[in-house]
Each structure stands twice: as structure tokens, then as C-alpha cells.
N, C-alpha and C. Protein backbone atom coordinates (compact mmCIF):
# COMPACT_ATOMS: atom_id res chain seq x y z
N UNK A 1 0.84 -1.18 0.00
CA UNK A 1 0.00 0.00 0.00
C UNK A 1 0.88 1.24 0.00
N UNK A 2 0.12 2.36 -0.69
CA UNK A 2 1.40 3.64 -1.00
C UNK A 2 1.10 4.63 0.63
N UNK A 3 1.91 4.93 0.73
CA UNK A 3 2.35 5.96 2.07
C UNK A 3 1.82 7.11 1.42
N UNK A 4 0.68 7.52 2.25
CA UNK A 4 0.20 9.17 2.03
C UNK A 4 1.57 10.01 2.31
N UNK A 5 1.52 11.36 1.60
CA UNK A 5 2.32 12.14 2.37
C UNK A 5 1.69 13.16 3.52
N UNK A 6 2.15 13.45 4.29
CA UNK A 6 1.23 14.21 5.36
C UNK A 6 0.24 15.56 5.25
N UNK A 7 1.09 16.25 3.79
CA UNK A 7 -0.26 17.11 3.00
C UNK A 7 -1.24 16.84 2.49
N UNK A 8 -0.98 15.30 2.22
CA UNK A 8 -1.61 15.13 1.63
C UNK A 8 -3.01 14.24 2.63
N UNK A 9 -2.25 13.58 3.70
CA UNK A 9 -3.17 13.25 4.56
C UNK A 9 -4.17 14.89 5.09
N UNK A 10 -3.71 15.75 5.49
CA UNK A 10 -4.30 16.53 6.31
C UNK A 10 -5.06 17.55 4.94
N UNK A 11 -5.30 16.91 3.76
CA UNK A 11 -6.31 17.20 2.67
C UNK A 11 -7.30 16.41 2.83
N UNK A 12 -6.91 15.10 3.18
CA UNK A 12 -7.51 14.04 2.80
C UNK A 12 -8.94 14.22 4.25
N UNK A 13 -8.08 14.69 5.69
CA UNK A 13 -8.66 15.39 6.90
C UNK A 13 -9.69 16.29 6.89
N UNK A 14 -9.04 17.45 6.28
CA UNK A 14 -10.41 18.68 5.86
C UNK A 14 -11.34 18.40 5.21
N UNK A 15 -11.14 17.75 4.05
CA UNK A 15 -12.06 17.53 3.29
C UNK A 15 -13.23 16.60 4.03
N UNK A 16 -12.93 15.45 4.73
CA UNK A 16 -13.57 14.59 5.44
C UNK A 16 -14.19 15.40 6.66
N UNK A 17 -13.44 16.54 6.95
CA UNK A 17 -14.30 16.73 8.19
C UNK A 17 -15.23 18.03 7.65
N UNK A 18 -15.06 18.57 6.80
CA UNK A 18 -16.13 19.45 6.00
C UNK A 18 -17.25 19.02 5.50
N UNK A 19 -17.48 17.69 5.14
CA UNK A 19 -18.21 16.81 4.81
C UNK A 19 -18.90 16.16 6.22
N UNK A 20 -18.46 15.92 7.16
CA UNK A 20 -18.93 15.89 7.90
C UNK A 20 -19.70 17.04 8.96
N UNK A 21 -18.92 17.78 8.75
CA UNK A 21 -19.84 19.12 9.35
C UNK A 21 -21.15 19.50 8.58
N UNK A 22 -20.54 20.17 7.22
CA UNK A 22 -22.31 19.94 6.46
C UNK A 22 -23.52 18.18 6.16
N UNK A 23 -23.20 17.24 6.89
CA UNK A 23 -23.88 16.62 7.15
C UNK A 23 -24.50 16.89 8.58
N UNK A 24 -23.75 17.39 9.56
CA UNK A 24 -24.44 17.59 10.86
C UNK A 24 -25.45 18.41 10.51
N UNK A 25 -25.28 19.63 10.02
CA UNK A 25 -26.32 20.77 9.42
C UNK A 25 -27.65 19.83 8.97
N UNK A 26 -27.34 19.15 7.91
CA UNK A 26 -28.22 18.72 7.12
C UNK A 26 -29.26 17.80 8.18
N UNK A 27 -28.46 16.94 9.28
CA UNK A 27 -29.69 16.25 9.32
C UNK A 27 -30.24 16.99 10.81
N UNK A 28 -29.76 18.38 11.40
CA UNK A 28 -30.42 18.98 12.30
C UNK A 28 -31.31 19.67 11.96
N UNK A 29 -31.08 20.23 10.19
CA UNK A 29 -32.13 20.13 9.67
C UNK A 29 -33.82 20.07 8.99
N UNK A 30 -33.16 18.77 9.07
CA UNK A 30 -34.08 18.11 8.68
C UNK A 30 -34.72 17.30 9.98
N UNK A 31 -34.13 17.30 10.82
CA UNK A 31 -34.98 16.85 12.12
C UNK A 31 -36.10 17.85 12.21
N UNK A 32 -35.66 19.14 12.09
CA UNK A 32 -36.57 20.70 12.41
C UNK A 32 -37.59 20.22 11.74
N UNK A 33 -37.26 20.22 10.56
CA UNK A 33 -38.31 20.31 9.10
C UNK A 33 -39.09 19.12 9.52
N UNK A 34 -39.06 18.22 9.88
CA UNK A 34 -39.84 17.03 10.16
C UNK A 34 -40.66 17.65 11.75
N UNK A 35 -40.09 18.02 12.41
CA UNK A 35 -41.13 18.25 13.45
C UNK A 35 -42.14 19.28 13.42
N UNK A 36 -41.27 19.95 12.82
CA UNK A 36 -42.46 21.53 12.38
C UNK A 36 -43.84 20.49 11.26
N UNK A 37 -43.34 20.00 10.45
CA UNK A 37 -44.56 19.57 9.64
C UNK A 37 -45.51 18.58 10.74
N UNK A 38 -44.65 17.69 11.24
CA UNK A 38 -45.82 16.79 12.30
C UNK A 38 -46.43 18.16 13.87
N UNK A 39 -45.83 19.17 13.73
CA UNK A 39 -46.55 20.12 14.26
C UNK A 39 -47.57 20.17 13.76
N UNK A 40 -47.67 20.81 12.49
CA UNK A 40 -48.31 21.51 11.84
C UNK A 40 -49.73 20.68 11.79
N UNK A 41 -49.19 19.60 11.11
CA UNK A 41 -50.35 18.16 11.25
C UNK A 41 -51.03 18.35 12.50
N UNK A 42 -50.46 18.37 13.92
CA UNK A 42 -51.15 18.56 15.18
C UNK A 42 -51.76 19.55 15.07
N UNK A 43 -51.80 20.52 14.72
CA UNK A 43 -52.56 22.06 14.80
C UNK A 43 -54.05 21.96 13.93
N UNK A 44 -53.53 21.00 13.34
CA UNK A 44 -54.75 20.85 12.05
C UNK A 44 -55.73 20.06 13.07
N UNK A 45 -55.56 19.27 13.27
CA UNK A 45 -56.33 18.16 14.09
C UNK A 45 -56.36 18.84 15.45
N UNK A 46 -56.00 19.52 16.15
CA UNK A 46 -55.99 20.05 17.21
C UNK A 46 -57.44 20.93 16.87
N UNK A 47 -57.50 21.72 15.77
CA UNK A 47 -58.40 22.68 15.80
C UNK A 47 -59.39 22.10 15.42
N UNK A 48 -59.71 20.84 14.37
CA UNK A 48 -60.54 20.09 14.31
C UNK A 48 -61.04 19.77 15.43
N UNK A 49 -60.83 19.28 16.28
CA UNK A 49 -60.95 18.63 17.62
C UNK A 49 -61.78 19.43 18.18
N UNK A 50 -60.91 20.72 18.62
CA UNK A 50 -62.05 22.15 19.33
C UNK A 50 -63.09 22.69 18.43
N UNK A 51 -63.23 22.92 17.23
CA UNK A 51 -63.90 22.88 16.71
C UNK A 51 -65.20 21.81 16.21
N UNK A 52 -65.55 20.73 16.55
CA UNK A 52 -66.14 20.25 15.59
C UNK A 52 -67.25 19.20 17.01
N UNK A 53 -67.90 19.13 16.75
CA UNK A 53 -69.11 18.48 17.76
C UNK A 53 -68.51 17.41 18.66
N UNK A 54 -69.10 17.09 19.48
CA UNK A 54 -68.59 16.07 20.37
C UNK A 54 -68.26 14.76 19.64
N UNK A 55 -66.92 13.96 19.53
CA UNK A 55 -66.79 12.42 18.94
C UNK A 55 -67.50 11.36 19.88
N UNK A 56 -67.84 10.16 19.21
CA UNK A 56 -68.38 9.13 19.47
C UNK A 56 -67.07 8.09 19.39
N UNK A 57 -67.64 7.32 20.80
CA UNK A 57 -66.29 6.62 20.85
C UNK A 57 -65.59 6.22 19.62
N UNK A 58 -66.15 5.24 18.58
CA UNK A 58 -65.29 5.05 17.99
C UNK A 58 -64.84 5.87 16.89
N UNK A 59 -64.85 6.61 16.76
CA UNK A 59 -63.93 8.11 16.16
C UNK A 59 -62.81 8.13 17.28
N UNK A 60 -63.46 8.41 18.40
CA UNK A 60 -62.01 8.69 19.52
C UNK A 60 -61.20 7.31 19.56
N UNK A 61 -61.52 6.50 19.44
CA UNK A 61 -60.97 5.16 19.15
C UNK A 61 -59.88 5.03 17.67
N UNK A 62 -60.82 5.47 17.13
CA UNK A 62 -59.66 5.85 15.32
C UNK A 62 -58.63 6.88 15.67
N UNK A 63 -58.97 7.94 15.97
CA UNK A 63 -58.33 9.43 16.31
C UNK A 63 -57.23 9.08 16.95
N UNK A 64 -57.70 8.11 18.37
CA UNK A 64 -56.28 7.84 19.42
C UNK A 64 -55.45 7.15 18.34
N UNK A 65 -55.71 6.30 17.87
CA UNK A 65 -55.19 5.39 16.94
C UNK A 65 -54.43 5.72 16.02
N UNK A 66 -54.57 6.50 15.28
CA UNK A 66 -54.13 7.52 14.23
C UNK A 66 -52.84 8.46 14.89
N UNK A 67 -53.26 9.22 16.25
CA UNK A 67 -52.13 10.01 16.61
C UNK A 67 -50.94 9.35 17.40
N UNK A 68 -51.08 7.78 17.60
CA UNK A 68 -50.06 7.13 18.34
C UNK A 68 -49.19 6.29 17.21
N UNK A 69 -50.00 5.88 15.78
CA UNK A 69 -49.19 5.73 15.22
C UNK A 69 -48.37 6.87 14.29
N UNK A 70 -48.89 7.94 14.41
CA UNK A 70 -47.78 9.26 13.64
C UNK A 70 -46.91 9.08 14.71
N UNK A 71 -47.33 9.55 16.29
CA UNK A 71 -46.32 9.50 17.27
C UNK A 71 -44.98 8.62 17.14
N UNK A 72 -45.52 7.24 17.04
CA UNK A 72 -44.93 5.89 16.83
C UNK A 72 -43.77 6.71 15.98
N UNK A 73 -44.06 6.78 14.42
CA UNK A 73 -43.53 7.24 13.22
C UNK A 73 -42.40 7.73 13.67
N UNK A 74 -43.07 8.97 14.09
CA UNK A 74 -42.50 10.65 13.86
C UNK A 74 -40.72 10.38 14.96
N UNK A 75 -41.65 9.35 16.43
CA UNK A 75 -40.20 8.78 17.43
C UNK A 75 -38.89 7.97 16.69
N UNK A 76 -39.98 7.12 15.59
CA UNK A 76 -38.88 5.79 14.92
C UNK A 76 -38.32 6.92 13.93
N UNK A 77 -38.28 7.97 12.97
CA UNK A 77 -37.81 8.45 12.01
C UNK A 77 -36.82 9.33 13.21
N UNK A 78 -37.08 10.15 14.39
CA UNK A 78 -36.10 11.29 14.62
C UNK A 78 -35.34 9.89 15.42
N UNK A 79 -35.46 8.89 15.71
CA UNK A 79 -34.36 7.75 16.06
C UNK A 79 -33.10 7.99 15.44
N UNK A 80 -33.82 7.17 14.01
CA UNK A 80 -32.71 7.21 13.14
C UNK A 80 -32.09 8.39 12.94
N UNK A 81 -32.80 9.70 12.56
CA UNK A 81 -31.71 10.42 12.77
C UNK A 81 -30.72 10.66 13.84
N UNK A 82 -31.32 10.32 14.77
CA UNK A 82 -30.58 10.93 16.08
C UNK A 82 -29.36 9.79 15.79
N UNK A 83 -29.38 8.40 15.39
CA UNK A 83 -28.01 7.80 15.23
C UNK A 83 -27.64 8.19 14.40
N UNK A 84 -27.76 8.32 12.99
CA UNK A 84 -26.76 8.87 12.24
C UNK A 84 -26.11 10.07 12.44
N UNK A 85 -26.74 11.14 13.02
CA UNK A 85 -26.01 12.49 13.95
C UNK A 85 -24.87 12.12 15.04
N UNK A 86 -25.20 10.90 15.28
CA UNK A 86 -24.21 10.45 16.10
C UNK A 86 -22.55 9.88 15.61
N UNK A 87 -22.57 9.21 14.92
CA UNK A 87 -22.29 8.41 14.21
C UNK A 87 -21.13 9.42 13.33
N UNK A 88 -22.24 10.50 12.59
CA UNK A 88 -21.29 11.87 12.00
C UNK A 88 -20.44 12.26 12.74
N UNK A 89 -20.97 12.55 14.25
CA UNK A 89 -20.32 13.46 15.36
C UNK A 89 -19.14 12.55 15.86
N UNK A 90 -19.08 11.19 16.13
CA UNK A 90 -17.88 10.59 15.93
C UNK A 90 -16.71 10.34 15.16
N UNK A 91 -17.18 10.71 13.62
CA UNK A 91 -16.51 10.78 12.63
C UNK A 91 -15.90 12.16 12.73
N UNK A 92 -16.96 13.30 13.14
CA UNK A 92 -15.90 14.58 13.51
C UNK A 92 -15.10 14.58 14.33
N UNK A 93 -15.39 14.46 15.41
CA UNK A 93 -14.48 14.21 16.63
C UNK A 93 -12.75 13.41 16.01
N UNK A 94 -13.19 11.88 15.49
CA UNK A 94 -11.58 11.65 15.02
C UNK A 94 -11.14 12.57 14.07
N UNK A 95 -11.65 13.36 13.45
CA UNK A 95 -10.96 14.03 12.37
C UNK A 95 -10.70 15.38 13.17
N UNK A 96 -11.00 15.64 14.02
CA UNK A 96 -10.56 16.82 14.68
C UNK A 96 -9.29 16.19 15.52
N UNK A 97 -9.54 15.06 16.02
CA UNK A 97 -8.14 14.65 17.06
C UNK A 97 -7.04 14.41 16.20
N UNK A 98 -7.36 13.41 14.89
CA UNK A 98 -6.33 13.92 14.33
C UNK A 98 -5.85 14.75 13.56
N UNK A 99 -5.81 16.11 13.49
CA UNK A 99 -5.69 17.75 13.51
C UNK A 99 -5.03 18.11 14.15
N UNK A 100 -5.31 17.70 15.52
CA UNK A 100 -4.91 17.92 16.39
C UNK A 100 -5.71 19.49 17.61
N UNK A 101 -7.05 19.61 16.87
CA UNK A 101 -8.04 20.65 17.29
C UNK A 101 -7.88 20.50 18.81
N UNK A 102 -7.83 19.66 19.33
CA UNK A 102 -7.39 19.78 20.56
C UNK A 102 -6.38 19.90 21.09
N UNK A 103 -5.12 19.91 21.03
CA UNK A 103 -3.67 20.44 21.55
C UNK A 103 -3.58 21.63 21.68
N UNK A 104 -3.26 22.12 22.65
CA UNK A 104 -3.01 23.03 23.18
C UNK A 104 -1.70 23.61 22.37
N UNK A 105 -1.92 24.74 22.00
CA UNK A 105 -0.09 24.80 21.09
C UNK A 105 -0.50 24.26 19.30
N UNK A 106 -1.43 23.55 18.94
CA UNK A 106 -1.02 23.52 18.08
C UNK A 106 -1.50 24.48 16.81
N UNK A 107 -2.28 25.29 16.86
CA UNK A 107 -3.02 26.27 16.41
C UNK A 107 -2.96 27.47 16.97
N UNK A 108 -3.26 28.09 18.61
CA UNK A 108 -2.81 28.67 19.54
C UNK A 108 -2.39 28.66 20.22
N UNK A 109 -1.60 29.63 21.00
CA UNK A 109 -0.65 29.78 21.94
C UNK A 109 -0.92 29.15 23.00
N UNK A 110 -0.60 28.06 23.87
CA UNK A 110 -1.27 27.82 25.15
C UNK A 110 -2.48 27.09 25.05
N UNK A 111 -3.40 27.15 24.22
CA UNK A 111 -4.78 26.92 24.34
C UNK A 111 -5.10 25.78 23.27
N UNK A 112 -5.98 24.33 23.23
CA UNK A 112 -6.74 24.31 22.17
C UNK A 112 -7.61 25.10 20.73
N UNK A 113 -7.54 24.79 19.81
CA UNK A 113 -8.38 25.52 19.31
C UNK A 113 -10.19 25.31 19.72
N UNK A 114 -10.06 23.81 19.80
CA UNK A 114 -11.41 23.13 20.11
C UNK A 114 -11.36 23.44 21.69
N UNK A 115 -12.50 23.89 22.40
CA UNK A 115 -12.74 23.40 23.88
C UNK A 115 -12.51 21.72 23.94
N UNK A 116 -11.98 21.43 24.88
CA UNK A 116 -12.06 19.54 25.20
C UNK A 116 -13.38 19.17 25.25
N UNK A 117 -14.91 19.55 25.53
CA UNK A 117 -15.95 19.15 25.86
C UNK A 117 -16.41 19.04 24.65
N UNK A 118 -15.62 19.52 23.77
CA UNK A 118 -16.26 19.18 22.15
C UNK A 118 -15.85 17.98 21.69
N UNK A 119 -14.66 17.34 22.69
CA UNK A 119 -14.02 15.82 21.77
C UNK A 119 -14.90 15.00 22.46
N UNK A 120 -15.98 14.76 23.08
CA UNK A 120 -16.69 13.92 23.45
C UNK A 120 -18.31 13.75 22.88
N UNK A 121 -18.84 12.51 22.65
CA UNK A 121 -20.35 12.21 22.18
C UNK A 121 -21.23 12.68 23.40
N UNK A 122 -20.76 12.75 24.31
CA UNK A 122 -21.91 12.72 25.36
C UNK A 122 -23.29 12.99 25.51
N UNK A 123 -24.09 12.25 25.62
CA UNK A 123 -25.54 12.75 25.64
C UNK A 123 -26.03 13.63 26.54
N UNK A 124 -27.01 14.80 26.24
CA UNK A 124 -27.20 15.83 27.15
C UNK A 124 -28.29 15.38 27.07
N UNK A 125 -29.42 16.11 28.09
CA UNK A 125 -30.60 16.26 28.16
C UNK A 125 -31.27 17.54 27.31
N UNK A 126 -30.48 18.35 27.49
CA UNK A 126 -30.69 19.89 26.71
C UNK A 126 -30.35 19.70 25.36
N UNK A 127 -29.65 18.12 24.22
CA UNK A 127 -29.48 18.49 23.26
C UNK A 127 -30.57 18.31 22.56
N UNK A 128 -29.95 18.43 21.04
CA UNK A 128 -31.20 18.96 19.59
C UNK A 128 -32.38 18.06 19.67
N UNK A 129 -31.49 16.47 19.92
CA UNK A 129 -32.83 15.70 19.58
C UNK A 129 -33.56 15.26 20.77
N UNK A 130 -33.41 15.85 21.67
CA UNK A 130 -33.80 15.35 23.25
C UNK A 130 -34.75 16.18 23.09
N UNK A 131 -34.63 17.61 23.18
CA UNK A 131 -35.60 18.81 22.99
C UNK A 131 -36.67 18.73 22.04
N UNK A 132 -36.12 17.66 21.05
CA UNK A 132 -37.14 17.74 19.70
C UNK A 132 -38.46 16.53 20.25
N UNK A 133 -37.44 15.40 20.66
CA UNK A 133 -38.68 14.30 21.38
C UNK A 133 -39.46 15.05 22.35
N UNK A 134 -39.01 15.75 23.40
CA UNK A 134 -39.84 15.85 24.37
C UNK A 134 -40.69 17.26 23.85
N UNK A 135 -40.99 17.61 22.54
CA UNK A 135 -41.65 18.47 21.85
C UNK A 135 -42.57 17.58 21.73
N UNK A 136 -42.57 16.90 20.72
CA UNK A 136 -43.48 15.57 20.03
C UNK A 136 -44.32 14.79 20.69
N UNK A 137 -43.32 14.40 22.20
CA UNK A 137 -44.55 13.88 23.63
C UNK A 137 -45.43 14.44 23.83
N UNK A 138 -45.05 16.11 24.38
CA UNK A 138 -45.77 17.18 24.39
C UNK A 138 -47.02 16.97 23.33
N UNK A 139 -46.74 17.23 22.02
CA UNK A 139 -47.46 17.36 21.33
C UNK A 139 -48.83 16.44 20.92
N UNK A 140 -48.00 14.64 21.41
CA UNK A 140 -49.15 13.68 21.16
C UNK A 140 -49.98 13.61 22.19
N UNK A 141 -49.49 14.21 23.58
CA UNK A 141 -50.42 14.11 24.95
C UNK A 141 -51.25 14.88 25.06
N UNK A 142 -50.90 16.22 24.15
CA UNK A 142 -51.92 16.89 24.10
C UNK A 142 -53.25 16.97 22.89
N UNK A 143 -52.82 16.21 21.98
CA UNK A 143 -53.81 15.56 21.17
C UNK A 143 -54.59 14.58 21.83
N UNK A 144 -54.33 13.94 22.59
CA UNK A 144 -54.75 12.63 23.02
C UNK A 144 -55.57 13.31 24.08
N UNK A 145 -55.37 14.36 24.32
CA UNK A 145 -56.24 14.92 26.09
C UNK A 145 -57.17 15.90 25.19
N UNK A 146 -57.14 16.04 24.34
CA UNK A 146 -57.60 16.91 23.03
C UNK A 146 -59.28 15.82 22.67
N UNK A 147 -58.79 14.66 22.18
CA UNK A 147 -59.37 13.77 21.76
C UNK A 147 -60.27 13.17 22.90
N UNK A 148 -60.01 12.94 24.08
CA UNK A 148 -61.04 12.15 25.17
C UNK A 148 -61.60 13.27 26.04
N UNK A 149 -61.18 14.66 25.67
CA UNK A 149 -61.98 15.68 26.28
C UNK A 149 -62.18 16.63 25.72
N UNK A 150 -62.46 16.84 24.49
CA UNK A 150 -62.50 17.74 23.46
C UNK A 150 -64.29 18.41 23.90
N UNK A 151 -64.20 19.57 23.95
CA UNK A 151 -65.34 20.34 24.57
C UNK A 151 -66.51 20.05 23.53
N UNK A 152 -68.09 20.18 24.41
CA UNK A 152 -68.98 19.94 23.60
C UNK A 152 -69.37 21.31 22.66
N UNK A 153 -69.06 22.10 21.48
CA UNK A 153 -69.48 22.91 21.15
C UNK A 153 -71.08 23.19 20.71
N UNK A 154 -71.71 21.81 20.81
CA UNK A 154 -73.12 22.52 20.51
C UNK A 154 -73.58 23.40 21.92
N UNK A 155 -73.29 23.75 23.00
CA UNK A 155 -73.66 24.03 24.03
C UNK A 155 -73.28 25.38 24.44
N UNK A 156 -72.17 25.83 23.34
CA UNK A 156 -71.59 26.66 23.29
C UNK A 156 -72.68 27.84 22.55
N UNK A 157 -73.42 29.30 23.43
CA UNK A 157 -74.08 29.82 22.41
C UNK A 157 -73.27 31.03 21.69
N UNK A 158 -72.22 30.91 21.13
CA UNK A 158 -71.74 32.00 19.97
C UNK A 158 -71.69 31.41 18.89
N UNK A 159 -71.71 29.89 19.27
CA UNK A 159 -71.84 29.22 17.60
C UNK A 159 -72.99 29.09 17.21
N UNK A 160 -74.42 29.39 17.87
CA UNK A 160 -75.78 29.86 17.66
C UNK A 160 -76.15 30.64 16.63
N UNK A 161 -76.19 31.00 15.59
CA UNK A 161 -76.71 32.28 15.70
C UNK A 161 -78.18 31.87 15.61
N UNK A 162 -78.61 33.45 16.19
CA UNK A 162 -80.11 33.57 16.83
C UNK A 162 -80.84 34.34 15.33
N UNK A 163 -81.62 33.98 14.90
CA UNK A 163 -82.20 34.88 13.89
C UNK A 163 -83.82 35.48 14.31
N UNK A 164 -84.22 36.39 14.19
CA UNK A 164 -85.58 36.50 14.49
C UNK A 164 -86.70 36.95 13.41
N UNK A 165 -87.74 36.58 13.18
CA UNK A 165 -88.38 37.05 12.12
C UNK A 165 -89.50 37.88 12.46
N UNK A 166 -89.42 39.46 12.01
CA UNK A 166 -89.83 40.32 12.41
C UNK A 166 -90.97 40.60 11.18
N UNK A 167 -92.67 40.47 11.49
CA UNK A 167 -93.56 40.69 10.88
C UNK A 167 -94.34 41.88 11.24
N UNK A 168 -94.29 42.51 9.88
CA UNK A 168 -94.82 43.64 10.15
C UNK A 168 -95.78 44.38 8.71
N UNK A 169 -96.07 45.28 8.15
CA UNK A 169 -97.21 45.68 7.56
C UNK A 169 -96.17 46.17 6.23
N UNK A 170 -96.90 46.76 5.40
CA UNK A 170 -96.11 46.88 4.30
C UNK A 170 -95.65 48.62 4.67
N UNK A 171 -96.39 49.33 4.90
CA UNK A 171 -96.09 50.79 5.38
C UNK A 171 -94.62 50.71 5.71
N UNK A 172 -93.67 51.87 4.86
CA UNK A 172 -92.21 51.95 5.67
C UNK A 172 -92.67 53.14 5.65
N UNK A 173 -92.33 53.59 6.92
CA UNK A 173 -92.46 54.41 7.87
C UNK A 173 -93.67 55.08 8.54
């Protein structure tokens, strides 16, 4: 096998880790873009819900049914992303160590260029896709509390209107 030369390795570096950075972009993304639309979907059906006469069980029976398997979905699709984000973020990480983004000295004086808390996967609670699931929970619990208690609007009188029929003689005025 031929011996890279070391310019040619630390081409071979950038390029790989540029590629990996605009993949992180891409699938944080597209995580967004996927939750905003299964938002959006909730808002639709949300207002349906407040809007529209009392359901009979089995509507609320379909309805639950319907929003646990998008739920289902919407959890199994930001999964997968969430591993392949991972997966990228490991691939950055070696291409930054070997850079050397972390040495102190080797870019700046004294210092890393990278903070050290960046050479690690660690899972937060506060990160992208943690925040994005516990959006989506949010979102199906409140469909679902939407759906088994959705207000009776016929009872409601502004959705009435009152008309009256006023009989009177042909004389105006």
C-alpha cells in the first residue's frame, strides 16, 4: 500500500471533516423540518378537535389510533436520525483529534483551538434531539387529552346564531 504524504493526509482530513460538518447541518435540519410539519399536522387536528361536535367513541378510538401511530412514526424516524447524527459526530471528533483541534499549542498559543468538551459524544438532556422528542410527547399528549376531552361545542351559544323574524305591515315608515 502507498504511504500518504502528510499534506496530503491533512487534505484528505479537511475535506472529510467538511463533509462531515455539512452533514451535521443537514440532518439537524431536517430533524426541524420534520417536526415543524408533524406540528403543523397537530394544529390541524388540534383545531378540528375544538372545533367540531362532540366524537363518538369510535372516532375517539380511530383518532387515538391515528395520533399514536404518527407518534410511533414521527419517534422511529427522529431515532434514526438521532443515530446517524451520532455516528457523524464521531466521525468529527476523530478528524478533529487527528488535527490535532485539541492540543493546546497547536493552532494557539497555550490553548486548544477546540474546547475539550467538544471531543466527546456525550448525551445531554438539553441536546437537539432530546428537545425535539420531548416536543413531540408534548405534542401527542396533548392531542390525546384533546381527543377524550375535546369540549362539547353545541352548548356553546356564539356558535348559535339567533335569527328573528320580524312581521310587520307593508307601510315603511
Amino acid at each position: 500500500m502507498n504511504e500518504l504524504s502528510d499534506d496530503l493526509k491533512a487534505q484528505v482530513l479537511l475535506a472529510e471533516l467538511q463533509e462531515r460538518y455539512s452533514a451535521s447541518h443537514k440532518i439537524r435540519e431536517r430533524s426541524i423540518q420534520f417536526t415543524l410539519w408533524i406540528s403543523g399536522m397537530a394544529i390541524g387536528i388540534g383545531w378540528l378537535l375544538i372545533s367540531q361536535k362532540v366524537l363518538v367513541v369510535s372516532q375517539r378510538v380511530a383518532l387515538t389510533l391515528l395520533i399514536v401511530a404518527l407518534f410511533a412514526g414521527t419517534i422511529y424516524f427522529m431515532m434514526g436520525l438521532l443515530r446517524g447524527f451520532r455516528k457523524n459526530r464521531e466521525a468529527m471528533i476523530r478528524s478533529e483529534r487527528a488535527l490535532g483541534m485539541y492540543d493546546p499549542g497547536m493552532y494557539l498559543a497555550d490553548t486548544p483551538l477546540l474546547p475539550r468538551e467538544y471531543s466527546h459524544a456525550k448525551r445531554k438532556w438539553s441536546d437537539h434531539f432530546c428537545t425535539l422528542c420531548v416536543w413531540v410527547i408534548l405534542v401527542a399528549v396533548s392531542l390525546l387529552v384533546l381527543t377524550w376531552a375535546c369540549p362539547n361545542t353545541s352548548e356553546n351559544p356564539s356558535t348559535k346564531a339567533k335569527t328573528e323574524q320580524v312581521k310587520g305591515g307593508n307601510d315603511n315608515g
